[in-house]
N, C-alpha and C. Protein backbone atom coordinates (compact mmCIF):
# COMPACT_ATOMS: atom_id res chain seq x y z
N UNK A 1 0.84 -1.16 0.00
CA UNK A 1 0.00 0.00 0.00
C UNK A 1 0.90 1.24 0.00
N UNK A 2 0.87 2.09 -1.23
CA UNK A 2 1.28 3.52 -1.23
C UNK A 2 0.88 4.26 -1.07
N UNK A 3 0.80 5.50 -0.12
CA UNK A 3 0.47 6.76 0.01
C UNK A 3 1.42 7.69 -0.32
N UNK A 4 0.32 8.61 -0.92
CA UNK A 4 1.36 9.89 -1.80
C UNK A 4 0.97 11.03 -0.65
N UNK A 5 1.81 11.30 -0.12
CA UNK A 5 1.88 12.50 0.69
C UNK A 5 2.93 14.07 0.30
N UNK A 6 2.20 15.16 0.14
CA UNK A 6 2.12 16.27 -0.98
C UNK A 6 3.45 16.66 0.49
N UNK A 7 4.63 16.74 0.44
CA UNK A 7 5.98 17.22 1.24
C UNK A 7 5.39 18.45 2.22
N UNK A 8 4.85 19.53 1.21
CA UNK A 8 4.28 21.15 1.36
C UNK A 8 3.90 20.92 2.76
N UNK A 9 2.34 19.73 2.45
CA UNK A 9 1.54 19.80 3.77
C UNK A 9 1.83 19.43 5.02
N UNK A 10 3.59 18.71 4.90
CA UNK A 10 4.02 18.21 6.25
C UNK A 10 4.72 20.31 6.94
N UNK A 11 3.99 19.82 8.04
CA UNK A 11 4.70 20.46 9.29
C UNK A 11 5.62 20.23 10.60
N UNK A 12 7.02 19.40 9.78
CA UNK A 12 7.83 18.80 11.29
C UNK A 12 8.97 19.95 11.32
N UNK A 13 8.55 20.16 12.58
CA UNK A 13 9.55 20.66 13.73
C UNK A 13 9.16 21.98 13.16
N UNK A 14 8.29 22.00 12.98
CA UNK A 14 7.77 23.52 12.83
C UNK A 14 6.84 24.82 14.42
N UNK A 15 7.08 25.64 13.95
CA UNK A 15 6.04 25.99 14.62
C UNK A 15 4.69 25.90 14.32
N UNK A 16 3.31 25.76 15.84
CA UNK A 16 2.30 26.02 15.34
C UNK A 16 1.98 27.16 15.69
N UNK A 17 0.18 27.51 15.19
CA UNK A 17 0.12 28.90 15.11
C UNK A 17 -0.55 29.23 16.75
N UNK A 18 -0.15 28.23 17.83
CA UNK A 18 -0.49 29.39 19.02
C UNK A 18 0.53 29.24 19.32
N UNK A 19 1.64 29.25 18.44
CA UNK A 19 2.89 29.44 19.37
C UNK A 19 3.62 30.55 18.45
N UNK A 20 3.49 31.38 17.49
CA UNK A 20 3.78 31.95 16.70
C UNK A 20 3.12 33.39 17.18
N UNK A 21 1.71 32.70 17.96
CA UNK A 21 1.30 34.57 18.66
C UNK A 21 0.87 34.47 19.96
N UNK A 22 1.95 33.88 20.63
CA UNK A 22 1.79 33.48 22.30
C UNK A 22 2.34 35.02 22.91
N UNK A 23 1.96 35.46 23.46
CA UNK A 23 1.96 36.87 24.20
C UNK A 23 2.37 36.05 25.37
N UNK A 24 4.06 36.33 25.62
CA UNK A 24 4.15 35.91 26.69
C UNK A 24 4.44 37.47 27.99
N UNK A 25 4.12 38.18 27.20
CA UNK A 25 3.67 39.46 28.35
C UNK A 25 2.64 39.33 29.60
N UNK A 26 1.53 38.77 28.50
CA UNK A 26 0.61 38.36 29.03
C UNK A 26 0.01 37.25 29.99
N UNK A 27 0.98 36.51 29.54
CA UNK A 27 1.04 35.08 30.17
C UNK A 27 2.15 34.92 31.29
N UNK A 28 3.00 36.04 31.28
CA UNK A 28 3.79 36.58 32.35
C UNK A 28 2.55 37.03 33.53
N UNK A 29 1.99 38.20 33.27
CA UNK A 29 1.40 38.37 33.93
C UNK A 29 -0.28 37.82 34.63
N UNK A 30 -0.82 36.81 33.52
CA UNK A 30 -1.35 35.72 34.42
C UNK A 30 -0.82 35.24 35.13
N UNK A 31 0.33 34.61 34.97
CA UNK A 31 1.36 33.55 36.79
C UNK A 31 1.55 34.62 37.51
N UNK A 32 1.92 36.03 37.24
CA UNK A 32 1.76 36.35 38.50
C UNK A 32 0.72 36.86 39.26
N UNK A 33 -0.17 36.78 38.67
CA UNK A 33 -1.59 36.90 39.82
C UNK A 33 -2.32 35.80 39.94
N UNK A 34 -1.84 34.48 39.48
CA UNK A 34 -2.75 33.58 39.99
C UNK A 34 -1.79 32.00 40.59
N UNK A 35 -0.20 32.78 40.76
CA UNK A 35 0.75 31.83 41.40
C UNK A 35 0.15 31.39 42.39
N UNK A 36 -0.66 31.12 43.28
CA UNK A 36 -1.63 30.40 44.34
C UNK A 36 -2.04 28.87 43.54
N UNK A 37 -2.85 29.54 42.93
CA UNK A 37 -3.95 28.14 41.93
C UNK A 37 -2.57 27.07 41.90
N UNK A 38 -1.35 27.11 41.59
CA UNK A 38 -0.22 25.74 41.12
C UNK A 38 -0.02 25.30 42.59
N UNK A 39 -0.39 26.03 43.62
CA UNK A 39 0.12 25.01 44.86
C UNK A 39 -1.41 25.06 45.77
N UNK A 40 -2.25 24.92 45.12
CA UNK A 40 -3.50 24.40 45.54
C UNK A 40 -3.75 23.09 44.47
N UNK A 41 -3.62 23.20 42.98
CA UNK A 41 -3.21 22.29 42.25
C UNK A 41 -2.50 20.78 42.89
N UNK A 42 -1.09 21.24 42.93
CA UNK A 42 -0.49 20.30 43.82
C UNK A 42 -0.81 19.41 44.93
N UNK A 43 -1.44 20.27 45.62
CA UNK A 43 -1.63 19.61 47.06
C UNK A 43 -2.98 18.99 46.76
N UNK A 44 -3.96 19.33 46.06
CA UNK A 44 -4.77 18.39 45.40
C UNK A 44 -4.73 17.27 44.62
N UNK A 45 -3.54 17.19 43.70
CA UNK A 45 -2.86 16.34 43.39
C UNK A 45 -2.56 15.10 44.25
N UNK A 46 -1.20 15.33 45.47
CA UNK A 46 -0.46 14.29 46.22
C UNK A 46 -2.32 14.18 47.65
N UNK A 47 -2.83 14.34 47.44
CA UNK A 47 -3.98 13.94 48.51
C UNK A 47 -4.76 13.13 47.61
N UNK A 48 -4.92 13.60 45.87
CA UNK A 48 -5.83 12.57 45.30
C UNK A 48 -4.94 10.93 45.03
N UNK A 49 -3.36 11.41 44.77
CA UNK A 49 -2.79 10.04 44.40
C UNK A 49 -2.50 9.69 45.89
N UNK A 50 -1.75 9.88 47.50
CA UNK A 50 -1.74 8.92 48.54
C UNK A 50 -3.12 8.90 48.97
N UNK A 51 -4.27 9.22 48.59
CA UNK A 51 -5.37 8.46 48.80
C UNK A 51 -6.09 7.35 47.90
N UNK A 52 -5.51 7.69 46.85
CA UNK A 52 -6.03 6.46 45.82
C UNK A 52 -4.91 5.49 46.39
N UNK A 53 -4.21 5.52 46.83
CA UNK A 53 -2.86 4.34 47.24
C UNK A 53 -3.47 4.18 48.61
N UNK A 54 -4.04 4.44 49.23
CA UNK A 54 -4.43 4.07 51.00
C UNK A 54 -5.38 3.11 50.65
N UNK A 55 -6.18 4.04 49.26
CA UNK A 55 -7.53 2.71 49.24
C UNK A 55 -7.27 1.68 48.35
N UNK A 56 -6.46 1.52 47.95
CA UNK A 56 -6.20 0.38 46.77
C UNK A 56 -5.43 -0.59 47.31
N UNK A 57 -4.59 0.23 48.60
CA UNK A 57 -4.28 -1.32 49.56
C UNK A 57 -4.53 -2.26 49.85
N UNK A 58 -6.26 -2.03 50.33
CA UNK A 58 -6.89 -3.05 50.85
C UNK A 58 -7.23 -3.80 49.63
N UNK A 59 -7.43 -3.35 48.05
CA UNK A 59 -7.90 -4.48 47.41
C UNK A 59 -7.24 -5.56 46.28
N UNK A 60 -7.68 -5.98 46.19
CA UNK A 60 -7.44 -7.15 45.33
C UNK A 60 -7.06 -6.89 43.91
N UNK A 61 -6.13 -6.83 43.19
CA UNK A 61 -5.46 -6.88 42.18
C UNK A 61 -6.44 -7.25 41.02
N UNK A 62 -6.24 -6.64 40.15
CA UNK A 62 -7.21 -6.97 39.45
C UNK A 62 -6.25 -7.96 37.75
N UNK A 63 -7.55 -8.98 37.40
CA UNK A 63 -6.80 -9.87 36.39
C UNK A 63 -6.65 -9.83 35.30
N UNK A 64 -5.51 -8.94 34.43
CA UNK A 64 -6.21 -8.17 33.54
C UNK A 64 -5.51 -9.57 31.83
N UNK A 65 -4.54 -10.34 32.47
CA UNK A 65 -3.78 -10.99 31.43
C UNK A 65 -4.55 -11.54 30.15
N UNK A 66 -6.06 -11.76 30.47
CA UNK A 66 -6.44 -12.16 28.97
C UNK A 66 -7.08 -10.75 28.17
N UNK A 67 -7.67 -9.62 29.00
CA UNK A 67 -8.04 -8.87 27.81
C UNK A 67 -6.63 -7.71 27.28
N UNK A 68 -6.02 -7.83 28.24
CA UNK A 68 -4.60 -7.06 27.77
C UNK A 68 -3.96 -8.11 26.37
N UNK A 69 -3.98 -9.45 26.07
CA UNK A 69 -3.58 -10.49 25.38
C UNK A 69 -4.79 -9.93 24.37
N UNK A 70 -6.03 -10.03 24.26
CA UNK A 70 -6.82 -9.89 23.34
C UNK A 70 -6.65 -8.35 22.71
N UNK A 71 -6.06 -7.39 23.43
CA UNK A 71 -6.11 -6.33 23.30
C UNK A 71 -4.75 -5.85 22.23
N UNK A 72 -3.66 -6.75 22.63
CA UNK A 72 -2.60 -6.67 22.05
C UNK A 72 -2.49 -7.80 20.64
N UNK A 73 -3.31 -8.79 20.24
CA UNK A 73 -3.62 -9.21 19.37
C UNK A 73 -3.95 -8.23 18.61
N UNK A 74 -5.09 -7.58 18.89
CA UNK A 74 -6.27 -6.58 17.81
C UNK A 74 -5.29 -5.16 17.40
N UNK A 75 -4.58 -5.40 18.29
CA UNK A 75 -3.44 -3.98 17.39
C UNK A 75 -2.62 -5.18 16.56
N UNK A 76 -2.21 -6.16 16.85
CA UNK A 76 -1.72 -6.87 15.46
C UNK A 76 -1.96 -6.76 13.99
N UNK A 77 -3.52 -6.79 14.09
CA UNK A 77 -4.43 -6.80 12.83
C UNK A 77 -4.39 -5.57 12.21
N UNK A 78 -4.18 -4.89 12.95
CA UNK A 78 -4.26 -3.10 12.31
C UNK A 78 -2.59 -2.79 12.08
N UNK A 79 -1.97 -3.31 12.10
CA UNK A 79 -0.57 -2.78 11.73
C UNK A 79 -0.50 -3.17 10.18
């Protein structure tokens, strides 16, 4: 199977276009009035992951070896 791909329409290692008119004036001065929100972020963060780890202690592992096997077959077929 050949595909003709037109060179023009590739864009590698290019810029895209919100990065071509990123105002980082502006975006300077969003972090500094809302530097709070990244360490409320955070600490919401490490309380949602050592609590998902406190409660997943208690359970039982889950068995995933045949649909991960069926799963990795069906990308076979598509390659």
């Amino acid at each position: 199977m050949e595909t003709n791909i037109d060179p023009s329409e590739l864009q590698l290692l290019g810029a895209y276009d919100f990065e071509k008119n990123f105002n980082h004036l502006e975006a300077r001065k969003w972090m500094e009035e809302n530097w709070q929100k990244s360490f409320i972020i955070g600490f919401i963060y490490l309380i949602t992951v050592f609590g998902i780890q406190h409660f997943m202690k208690e359970q039982r592992p889950f068995s995933l070896r045949v649909p991960l096997t069926l799963w990795s077959f069906s990308l076979t077929l598509f390659r």
